[in-house]
N, C-alpha and C. Protein backbone atom coordinates (compact mmCIF):
# COMPACT_ATOMS: atom_id res chain seq x y z
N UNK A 1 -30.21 12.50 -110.76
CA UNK A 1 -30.46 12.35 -109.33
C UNK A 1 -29.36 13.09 -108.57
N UNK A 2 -29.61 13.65 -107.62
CA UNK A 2 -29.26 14.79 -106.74
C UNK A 2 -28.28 13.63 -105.97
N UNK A 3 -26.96 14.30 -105.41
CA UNK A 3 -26.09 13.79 -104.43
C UNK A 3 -25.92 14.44 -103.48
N UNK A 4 -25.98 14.18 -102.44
CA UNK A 4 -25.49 14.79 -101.03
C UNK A 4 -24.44 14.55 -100.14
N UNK A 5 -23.61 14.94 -99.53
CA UNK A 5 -22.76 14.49 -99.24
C UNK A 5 -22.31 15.40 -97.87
N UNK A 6 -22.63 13.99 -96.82
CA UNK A 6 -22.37 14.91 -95.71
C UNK A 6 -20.87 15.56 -95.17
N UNK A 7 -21.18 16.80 -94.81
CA UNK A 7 -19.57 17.37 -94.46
C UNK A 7 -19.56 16.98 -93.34
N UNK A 8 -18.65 16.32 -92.71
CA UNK A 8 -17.51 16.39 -91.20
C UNK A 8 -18.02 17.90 -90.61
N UNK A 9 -17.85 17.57 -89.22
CA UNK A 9 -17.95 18.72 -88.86
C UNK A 9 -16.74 19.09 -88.06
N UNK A 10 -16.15 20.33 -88.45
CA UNK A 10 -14.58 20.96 -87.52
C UNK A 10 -14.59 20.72 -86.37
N UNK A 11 -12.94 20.85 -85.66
CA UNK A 11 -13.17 20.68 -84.60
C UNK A 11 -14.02 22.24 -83.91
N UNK A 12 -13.39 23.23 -84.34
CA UNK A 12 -13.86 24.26 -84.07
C UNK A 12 -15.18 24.77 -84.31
N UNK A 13 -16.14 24.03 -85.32
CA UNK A 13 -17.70 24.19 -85.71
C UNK A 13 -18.08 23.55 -84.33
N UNK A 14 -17.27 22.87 -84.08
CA UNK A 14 -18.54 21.79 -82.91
C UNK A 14 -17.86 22.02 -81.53
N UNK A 15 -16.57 22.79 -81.25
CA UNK A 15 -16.50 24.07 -80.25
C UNK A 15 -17.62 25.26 -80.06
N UNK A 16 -17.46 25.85 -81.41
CA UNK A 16 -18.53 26.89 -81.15
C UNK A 16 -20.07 26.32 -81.13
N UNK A 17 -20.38 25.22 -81.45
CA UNK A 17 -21.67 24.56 -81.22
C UNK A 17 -21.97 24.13 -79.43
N UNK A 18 -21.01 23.64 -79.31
CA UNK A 18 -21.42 22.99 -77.85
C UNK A 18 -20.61 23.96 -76.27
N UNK A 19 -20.10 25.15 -77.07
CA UNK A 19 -19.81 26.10 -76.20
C UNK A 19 -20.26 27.44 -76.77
N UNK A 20 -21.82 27.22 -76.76
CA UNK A 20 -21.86 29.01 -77.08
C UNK A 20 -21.74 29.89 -76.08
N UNK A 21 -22.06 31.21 -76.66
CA UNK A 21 -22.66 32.62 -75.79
C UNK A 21 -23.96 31.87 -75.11
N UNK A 22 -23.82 32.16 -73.81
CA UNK A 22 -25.31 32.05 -73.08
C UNK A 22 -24.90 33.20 -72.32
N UNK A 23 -26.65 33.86 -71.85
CA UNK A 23 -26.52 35.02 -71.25
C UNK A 23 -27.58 34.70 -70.49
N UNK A 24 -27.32 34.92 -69.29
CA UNK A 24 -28.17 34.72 -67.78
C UNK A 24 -28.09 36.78 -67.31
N UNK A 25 -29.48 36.30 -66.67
CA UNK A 25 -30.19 37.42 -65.05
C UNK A 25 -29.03 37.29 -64.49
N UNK A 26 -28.20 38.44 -63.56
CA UNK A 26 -27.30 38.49 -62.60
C UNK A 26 -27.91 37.12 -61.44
N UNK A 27 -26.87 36.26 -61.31
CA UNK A 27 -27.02 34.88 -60.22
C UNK A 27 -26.30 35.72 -59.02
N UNK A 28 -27.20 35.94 -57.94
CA UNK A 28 -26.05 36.37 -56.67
C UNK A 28 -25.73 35.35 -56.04
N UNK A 29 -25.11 33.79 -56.52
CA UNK A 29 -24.56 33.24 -56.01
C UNK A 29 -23.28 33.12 -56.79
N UNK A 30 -22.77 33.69 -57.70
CA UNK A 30 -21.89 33.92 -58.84
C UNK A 30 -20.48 34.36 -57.74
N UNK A 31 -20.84 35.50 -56.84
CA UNK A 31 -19.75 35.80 -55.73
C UNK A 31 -19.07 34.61 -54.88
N UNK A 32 -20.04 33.66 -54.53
CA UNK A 32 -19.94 32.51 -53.44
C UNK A 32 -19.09 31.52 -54.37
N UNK A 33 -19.31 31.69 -55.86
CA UNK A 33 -18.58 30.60 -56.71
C UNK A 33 -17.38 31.36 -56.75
N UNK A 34 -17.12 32.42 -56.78
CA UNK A 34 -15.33 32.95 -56.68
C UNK A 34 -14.65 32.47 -55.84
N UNK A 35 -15.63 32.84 -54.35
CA UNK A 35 -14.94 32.73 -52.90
C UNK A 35 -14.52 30.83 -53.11
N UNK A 36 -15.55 30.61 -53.91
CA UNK A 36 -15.16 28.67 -53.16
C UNK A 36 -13.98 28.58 -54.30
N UNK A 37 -13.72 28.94 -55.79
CA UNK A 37 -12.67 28.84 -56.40
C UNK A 37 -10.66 29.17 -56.18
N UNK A 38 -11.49 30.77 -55.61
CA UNK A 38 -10.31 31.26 -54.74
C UNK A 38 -9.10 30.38 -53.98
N UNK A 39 -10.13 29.72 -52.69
CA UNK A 39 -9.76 28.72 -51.83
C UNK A 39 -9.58 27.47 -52.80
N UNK A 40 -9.76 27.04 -53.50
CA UNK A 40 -9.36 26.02 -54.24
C UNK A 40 -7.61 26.27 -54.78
N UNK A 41 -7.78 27.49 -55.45
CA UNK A 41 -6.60 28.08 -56.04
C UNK A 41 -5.23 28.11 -54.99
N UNK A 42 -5.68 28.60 -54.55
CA UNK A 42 -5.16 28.76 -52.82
C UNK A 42 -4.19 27.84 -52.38
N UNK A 43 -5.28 27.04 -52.15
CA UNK A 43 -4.64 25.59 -51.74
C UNK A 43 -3.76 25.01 -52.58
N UNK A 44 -4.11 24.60 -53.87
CA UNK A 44 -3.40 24.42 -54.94
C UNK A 44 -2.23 24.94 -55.21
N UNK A 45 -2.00 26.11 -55.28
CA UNK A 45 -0.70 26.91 -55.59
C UNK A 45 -0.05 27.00 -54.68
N UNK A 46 -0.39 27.67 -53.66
CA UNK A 46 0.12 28.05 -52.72
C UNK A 46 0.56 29.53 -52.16
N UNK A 47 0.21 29.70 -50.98
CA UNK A 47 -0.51 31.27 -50.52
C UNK A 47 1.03 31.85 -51.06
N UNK A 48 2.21 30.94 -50.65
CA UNK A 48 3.15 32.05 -51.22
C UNK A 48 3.63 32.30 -52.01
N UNK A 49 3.16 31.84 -53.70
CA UNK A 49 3.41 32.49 -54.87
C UNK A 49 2.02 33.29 -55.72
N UNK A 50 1.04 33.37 -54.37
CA UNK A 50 0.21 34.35 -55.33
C UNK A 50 0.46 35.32 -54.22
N UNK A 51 -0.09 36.62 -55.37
CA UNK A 51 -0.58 38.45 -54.61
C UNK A 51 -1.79 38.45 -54.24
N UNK A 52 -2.77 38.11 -56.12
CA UNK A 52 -4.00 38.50 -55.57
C UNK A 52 -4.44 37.63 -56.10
N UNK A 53 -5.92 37.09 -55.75
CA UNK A 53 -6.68 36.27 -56.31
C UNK A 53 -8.00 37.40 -56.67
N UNK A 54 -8.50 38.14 -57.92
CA UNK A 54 -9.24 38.71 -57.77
C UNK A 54 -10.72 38.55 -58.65
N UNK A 55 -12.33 39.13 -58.76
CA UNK A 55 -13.29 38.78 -59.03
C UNK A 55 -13.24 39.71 -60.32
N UNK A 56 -13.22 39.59 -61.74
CA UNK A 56 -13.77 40.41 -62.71
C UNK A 56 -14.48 40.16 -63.30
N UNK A 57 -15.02 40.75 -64.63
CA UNK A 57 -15.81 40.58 -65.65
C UNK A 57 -17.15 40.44 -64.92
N UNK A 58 -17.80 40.18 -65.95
CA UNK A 58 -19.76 40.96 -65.59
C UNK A 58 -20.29 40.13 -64.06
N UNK A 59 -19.63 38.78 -63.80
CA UNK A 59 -20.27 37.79 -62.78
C UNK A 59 -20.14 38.89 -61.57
N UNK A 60 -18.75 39.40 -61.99
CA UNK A 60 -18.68 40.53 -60.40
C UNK A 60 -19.22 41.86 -60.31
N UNK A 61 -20.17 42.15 -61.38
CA UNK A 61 -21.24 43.25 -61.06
C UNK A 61 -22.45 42.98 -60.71
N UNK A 62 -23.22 43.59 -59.34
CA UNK A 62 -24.51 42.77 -59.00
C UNK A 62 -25.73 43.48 -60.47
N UNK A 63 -26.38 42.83 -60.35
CA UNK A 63 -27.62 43.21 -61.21
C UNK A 63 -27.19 43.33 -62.95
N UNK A 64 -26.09 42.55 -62.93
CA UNK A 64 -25.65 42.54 -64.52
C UNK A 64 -25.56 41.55 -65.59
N UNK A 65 -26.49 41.61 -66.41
CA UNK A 65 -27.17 40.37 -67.50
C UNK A 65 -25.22 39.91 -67.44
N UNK A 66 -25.02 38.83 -67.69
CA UNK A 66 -23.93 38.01 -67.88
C UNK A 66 -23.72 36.66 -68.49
N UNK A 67 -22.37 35.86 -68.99
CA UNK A 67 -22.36 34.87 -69.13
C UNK A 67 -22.24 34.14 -67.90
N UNK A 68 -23.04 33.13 -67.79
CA UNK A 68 -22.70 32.44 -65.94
C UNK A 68 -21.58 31.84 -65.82
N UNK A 69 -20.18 32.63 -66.12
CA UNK A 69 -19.13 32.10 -66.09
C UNK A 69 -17.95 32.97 -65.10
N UNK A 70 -17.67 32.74 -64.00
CA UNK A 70 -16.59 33.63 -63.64
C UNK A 70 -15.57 34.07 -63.52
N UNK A 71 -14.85 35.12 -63.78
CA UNK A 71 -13.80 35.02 -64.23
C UNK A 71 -12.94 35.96 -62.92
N UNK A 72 -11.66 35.37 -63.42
CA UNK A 72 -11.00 35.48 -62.18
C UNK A 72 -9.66 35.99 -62.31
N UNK A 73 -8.97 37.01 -61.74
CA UNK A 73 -7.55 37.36 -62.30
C UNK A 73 -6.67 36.68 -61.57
N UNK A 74 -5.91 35.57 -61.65
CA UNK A 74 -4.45 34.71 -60.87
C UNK A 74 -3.49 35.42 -60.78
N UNK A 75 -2.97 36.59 -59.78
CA UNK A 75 -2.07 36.99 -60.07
C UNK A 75 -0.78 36.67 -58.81
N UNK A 76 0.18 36.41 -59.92
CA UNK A 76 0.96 34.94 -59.40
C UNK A 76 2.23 35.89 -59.06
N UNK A 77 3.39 35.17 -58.35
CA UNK A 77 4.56 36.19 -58.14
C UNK A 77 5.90 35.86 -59.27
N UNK A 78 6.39 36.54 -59.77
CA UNK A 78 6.74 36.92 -60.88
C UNK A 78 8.31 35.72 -60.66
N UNK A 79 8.67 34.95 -59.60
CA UNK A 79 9.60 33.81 -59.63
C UNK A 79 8.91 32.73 -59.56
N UNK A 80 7.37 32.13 -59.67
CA UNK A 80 6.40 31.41 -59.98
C UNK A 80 7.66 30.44 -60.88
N UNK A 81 7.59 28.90 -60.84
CA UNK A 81 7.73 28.15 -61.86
C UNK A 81 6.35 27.96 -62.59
N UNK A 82 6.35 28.18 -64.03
CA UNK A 82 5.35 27.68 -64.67
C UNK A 82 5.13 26.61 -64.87
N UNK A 83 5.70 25.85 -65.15
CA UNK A 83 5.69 24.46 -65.56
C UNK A 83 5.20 23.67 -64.04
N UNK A 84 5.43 24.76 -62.85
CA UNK A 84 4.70 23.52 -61.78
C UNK A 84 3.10 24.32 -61.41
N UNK A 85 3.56 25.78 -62.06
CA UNK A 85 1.83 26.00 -62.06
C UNK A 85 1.10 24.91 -62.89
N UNK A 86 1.59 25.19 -64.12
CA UNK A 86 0.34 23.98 -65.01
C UNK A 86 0.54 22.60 -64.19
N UNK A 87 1.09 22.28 -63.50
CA UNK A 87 1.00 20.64 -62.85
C UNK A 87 -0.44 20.96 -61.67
N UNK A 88 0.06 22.16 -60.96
CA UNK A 88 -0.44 22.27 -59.74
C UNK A 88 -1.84 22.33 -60.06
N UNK A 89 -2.42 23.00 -61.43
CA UNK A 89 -3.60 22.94 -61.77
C UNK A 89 -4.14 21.97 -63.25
N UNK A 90 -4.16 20.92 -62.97
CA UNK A 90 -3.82 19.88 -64.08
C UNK A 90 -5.48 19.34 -64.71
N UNK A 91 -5.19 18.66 -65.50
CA UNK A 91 -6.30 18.00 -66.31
C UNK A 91 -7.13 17.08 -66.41
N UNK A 92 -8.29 16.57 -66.07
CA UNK A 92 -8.92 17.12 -67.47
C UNK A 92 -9.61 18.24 -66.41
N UNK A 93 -9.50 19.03 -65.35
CA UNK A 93 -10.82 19.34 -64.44
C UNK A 93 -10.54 21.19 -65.03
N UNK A 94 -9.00 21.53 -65.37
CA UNK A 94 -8.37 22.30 -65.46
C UNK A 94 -7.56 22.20 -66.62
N UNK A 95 -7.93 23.06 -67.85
CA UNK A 95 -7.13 23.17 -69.32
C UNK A 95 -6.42 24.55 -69.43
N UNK A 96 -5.24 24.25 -69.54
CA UNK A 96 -4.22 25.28 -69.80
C UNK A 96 -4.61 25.84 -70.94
N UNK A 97 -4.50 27.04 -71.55
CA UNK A 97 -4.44 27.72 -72.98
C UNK A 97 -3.03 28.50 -72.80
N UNK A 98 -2.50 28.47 -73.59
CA UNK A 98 -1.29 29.40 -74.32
C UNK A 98 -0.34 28.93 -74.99
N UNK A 99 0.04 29.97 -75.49
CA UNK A 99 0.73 29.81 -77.03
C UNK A 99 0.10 29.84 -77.88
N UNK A 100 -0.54 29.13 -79.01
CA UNK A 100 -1.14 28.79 -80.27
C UNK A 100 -3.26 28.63 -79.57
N UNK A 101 -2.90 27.88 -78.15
CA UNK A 101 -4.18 27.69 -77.83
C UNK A 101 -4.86 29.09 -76.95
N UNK A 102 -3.82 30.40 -77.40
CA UNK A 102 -4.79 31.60 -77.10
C UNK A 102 -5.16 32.07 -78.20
N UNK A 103 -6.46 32.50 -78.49
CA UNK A 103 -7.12 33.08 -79.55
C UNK A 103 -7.04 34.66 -79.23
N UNK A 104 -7.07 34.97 -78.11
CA UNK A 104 -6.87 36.48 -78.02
C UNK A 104 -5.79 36.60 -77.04
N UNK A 105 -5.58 38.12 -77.16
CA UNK A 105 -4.46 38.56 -76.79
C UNK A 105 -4.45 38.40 -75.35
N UNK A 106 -3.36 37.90 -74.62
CA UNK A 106 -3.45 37.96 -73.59
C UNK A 106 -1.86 38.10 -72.78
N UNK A 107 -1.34 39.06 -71.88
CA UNK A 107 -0.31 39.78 -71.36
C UNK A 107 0.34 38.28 -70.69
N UNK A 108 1.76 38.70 -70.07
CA UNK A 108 2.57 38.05 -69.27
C UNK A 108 2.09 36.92 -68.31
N UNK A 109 2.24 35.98 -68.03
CA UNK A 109 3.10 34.75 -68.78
C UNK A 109 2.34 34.28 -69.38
N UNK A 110 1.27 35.18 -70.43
CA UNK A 110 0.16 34.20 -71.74
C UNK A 110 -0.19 32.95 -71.19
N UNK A 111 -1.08 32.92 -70.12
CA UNK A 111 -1.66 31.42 -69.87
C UNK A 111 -2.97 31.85 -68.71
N UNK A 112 -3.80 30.71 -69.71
CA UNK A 112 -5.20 30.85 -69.10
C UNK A 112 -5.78 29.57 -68.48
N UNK A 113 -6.06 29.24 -67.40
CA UNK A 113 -6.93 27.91 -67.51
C UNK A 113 -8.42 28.61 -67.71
N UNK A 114 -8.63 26.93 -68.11
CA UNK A 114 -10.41 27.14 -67.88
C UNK A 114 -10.87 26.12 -67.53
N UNK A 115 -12.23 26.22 -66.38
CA UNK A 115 -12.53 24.87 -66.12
C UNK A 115 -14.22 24.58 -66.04
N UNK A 116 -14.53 23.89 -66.00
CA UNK A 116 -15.99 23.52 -66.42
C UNK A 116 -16.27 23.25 -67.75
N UNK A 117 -15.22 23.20 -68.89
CA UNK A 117 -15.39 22.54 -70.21
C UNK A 117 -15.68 21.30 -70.50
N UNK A 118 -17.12 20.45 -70.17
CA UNK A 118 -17.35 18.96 -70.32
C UNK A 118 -16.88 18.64 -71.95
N UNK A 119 -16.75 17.66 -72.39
CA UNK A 119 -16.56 17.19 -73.56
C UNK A 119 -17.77 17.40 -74.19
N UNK A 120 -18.96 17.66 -73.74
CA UNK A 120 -20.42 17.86 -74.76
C UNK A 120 -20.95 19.18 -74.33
N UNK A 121 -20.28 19.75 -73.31
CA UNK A 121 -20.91 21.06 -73.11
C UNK A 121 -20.68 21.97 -71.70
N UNK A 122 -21.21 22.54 -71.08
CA UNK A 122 -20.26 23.15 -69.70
C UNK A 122 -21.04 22.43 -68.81
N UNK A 123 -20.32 22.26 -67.54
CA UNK A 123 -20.53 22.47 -66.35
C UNK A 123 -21.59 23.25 -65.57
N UNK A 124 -22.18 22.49 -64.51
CA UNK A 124 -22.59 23.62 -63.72
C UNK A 124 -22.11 25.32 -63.38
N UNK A 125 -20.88 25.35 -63.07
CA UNK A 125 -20.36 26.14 -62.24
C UNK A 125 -18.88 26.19 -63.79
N UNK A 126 -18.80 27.41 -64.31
CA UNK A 126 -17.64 27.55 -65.28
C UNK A 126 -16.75 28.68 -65.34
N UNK A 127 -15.35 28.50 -64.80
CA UNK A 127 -14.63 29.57 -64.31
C UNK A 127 -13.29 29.97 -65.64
N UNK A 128 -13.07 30.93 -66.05
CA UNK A 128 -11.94 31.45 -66.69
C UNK A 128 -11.18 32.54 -65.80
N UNK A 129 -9.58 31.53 -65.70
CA UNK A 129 -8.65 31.80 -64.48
C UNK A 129 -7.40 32.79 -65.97
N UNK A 130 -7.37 34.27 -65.20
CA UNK A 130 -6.30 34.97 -66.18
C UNK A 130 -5.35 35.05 -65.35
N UNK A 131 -4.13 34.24 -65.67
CA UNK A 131 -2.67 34.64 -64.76
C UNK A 131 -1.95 35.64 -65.68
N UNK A 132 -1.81 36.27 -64.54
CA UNK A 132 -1.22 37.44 -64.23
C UNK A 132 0.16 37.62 -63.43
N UNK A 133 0.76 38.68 -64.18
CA UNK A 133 2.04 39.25 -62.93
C UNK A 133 1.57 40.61 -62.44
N UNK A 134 1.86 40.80 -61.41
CA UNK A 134 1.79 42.15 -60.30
C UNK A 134 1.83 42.99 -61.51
N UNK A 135 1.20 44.30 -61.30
CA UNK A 135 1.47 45.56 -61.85
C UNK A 135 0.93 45.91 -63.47
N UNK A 136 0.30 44.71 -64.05
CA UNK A 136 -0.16 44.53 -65.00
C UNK A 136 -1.08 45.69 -65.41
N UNK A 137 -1.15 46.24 -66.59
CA UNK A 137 -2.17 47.19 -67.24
C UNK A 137 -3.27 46.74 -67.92
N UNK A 138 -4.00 45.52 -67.92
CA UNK A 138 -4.31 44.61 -68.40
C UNK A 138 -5.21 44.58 -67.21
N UNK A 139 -4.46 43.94 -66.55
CA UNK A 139 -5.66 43.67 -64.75
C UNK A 139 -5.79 45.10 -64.34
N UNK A 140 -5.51 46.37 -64.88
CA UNK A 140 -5.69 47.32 -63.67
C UNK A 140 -6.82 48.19 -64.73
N UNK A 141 -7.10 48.02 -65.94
CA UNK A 141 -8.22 48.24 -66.29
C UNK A 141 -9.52 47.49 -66.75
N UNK A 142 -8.77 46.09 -66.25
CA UNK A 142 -10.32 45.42 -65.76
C UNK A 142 -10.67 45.86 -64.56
N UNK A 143 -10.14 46.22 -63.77
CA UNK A 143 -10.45 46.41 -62.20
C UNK A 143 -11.40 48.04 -62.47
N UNK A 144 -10.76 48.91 -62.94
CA UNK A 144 -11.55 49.78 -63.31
C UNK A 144 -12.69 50.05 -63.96
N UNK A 145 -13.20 49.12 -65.06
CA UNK A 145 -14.08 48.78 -65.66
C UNK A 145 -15.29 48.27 -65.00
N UNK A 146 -14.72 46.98 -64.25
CA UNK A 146 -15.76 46.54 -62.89
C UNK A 146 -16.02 47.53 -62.10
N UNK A 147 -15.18 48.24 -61.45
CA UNK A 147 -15.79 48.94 -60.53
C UNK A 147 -16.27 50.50 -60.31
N UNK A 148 -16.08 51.01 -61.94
CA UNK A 148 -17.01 51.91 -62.40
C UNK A 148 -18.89 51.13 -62.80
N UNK A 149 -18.67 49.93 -63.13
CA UNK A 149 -19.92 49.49 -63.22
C UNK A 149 -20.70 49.19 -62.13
N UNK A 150 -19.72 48.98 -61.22
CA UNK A 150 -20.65 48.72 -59.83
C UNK A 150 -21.68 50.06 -59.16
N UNK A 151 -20.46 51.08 -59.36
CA UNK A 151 -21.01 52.41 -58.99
C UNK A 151 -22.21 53.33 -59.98
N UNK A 152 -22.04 52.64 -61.52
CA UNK A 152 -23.16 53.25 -62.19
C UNK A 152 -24.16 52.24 -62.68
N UNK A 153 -24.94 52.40 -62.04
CA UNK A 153 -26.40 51.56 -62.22
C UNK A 153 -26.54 51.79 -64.10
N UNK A 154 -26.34 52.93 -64.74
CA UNK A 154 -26.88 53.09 -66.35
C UNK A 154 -25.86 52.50 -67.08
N UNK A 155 -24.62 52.55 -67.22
CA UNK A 155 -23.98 52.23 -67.22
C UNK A 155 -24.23 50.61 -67.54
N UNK A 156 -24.36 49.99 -66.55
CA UNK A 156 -24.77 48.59 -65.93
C UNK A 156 -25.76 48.20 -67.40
N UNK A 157 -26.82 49.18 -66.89
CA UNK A 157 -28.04 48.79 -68.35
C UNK A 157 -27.93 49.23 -69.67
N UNK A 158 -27.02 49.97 -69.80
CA UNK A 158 -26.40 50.05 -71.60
C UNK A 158 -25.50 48.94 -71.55
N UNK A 159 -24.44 48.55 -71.00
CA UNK A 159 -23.74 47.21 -71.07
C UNK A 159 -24.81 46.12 -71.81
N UNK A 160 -25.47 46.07 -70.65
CA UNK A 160 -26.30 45.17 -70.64
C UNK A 160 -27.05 44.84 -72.42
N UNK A 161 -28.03 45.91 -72.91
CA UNK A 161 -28.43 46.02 -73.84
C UNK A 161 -27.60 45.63 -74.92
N UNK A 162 -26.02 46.35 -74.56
CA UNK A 162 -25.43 46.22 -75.94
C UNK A 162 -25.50 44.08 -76.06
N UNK A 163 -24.37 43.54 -74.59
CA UNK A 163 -24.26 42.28 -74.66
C UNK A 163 -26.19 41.35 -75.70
N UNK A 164 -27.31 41.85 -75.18
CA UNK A 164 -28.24 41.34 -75.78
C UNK A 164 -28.39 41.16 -77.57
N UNK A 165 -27.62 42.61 -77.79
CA UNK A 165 -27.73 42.65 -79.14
C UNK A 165 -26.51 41.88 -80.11
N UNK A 166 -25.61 42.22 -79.45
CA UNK A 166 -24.22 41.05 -79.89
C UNK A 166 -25.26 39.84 -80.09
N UNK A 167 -25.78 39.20 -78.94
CA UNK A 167 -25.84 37.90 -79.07
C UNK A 167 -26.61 37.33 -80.00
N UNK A 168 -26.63 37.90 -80.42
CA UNK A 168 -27.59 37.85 -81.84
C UNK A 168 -26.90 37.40 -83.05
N UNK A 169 -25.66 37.95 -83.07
CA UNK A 169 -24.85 38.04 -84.08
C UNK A 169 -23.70 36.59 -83.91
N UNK A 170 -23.60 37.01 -82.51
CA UNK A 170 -22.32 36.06 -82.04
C UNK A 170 -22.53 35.27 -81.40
N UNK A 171 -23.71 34.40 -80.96
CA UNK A 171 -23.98 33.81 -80.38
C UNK A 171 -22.90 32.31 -79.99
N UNK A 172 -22.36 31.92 -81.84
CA UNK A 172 -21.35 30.73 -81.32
C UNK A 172 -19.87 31.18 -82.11
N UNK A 173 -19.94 32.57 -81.66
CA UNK A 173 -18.37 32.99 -81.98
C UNK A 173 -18.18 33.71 -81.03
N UNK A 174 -17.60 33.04 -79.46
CA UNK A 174 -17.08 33.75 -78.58
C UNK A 174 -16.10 34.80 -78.79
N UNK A 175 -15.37 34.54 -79.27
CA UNK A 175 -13.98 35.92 -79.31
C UNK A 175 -14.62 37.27 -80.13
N UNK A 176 -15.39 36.72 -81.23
CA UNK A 176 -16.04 38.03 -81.74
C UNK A 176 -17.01 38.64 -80.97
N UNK A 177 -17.66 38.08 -80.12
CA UNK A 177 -18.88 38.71 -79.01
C UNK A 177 -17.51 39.38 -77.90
N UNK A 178 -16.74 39.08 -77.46
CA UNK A 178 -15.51 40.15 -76.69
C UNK A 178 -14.74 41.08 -77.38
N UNK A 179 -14.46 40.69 -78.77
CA UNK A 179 -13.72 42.07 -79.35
C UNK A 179 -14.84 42.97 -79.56
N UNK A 180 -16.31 42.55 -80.13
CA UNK A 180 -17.04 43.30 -80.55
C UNK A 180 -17.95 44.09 -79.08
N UNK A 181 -17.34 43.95 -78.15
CA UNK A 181 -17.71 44.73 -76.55
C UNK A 181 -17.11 45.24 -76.35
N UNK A 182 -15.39 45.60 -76.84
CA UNK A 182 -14.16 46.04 -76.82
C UNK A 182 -14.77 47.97 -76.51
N UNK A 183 -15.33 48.06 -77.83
CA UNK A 183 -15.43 50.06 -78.04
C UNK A 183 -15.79 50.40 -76.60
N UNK A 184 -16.77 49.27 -76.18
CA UNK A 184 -17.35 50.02 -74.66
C UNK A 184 -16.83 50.45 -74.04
N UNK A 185 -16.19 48.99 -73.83
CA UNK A 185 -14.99 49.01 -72.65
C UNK A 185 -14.04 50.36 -72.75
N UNK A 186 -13.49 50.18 -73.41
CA UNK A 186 -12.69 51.20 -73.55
C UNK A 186 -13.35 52.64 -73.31
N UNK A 187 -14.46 52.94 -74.17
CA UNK A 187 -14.76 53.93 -73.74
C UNK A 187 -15.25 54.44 -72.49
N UNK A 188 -15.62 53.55 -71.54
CA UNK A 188 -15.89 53.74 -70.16
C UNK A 188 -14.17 54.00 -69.66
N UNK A 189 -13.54 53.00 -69.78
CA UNK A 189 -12.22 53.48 -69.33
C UNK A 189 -11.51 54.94 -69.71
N UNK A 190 -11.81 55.39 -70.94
CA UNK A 190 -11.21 57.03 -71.20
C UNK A 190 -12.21 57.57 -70.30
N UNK A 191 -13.11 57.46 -69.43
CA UNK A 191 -13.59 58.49 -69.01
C UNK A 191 -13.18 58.35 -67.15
N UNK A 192 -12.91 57.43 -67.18
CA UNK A 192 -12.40 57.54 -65.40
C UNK A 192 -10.87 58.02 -65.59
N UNK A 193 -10.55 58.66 -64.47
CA UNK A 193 -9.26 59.42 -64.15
C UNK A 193 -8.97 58.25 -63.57
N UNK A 194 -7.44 58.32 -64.16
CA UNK A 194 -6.54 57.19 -63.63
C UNK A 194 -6.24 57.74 -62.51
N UNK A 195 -5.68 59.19 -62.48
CA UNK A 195 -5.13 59.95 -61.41
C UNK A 195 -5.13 59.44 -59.79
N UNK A 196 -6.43 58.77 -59.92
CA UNK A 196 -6.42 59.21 -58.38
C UNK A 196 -6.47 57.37 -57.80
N UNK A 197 -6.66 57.38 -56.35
CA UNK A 197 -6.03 56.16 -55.84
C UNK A 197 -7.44 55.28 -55.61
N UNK A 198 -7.18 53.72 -56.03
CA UNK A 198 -8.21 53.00 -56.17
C UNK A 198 -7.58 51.50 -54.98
N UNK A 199 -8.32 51.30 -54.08
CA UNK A 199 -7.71 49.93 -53.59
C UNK A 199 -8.74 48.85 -54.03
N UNK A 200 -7.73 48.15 -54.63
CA UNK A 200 -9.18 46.69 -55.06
C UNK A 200 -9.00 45.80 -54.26
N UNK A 201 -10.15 44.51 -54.17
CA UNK A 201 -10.29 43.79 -53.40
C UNK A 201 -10.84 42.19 -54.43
């Protein structure tokens, strides 16, 4: 007679279970969820240790298949206390990542919140906040990335296609569905001239 024996499930099996890849139609209310986060941030921190509060990744291209999640660059002023940032944006509504709890690489002062992570699954409305210091190379070719996509509609729909076909693969391995979008990226970025002058917003 046959034995079975059920396995436990990881913490990380039942991360990637109850937080997969989902991919939504461009929401044009995705902008209105920055603007109301922004002002949250805002308030919270305080106008005089941030620069910029800015809109990236796919939510901030119109007409672009996406995860309905927005993401946002914090870029904070470089005499910031950290330790009263993570207070100022605290828990459970708001989860710090860094150190050991970043899975990917991420620049100066390595800390991410994220918020809309329910204990069984997301939120309505789910934002990933990247702090940042001024001058970053990191934020200045996301900014480029976005806003070469804004300006090329094809562009927009090869993105698009590729994200469909990932999700196939990666559906509940987030970090591998972003490294494995990586070649794009990049290669859209070797083709814009840094040269010349860009003001973001």
């Amino acid at each position: 007679m046959e034995m079975y024996i059920a396995r436990l499930e990881t913490d990380e099996e039942r991360q990637a279970r109850i937080y997969p890849i989902i991919l939504n139609e461009y929401n044009p209310a995705w902008p209105d969820w920055f603007e109301e986060e922004k002002a949250i941030l805002t308030r919270l921190i305080g106008v005089e240790n941030i620069c910029r509060v800015l809109h990236i990744g796919s939510s901030a291209v119109p007409g672009l298949t996406a995860k309905p999640t927005v993401d946002i660059i914090l870029e904070v002023n470089e005499t910031i206390d950290l330790d009263e940032l993570t207070a100022a944006l605290s828990s459970p509504e708001y989860i710090c990542l860094s150190g050991a709890g970043l899975t990917m690489p991420t620049p100066p002062p390595h800390m991410t919140f994220i918020k809309g992570y329910l204990s069984n699954g997301f939120d309505e409305k789910v934002y990933h906040i990247h702090v940042r210091y001024p001058n970053d190379n990191d934020t200045h070719e996301k900014l480029l990335f976005r806003d070469y996509l804004r300006a090329h509609s094809e562009a927009v729909t090869e993105y698009a296609e590729l994200k469909r076909r990932l999700f196939k693969d990666y559906e509940h391995n987030r970090d591998g569905y972003t490294e494995a979008k990586g070649s794009f990226i990049m290669g859209i970025i070797r083709r814009i001239d840094n040269s010349h002058s860009i003001t973001y917003t």
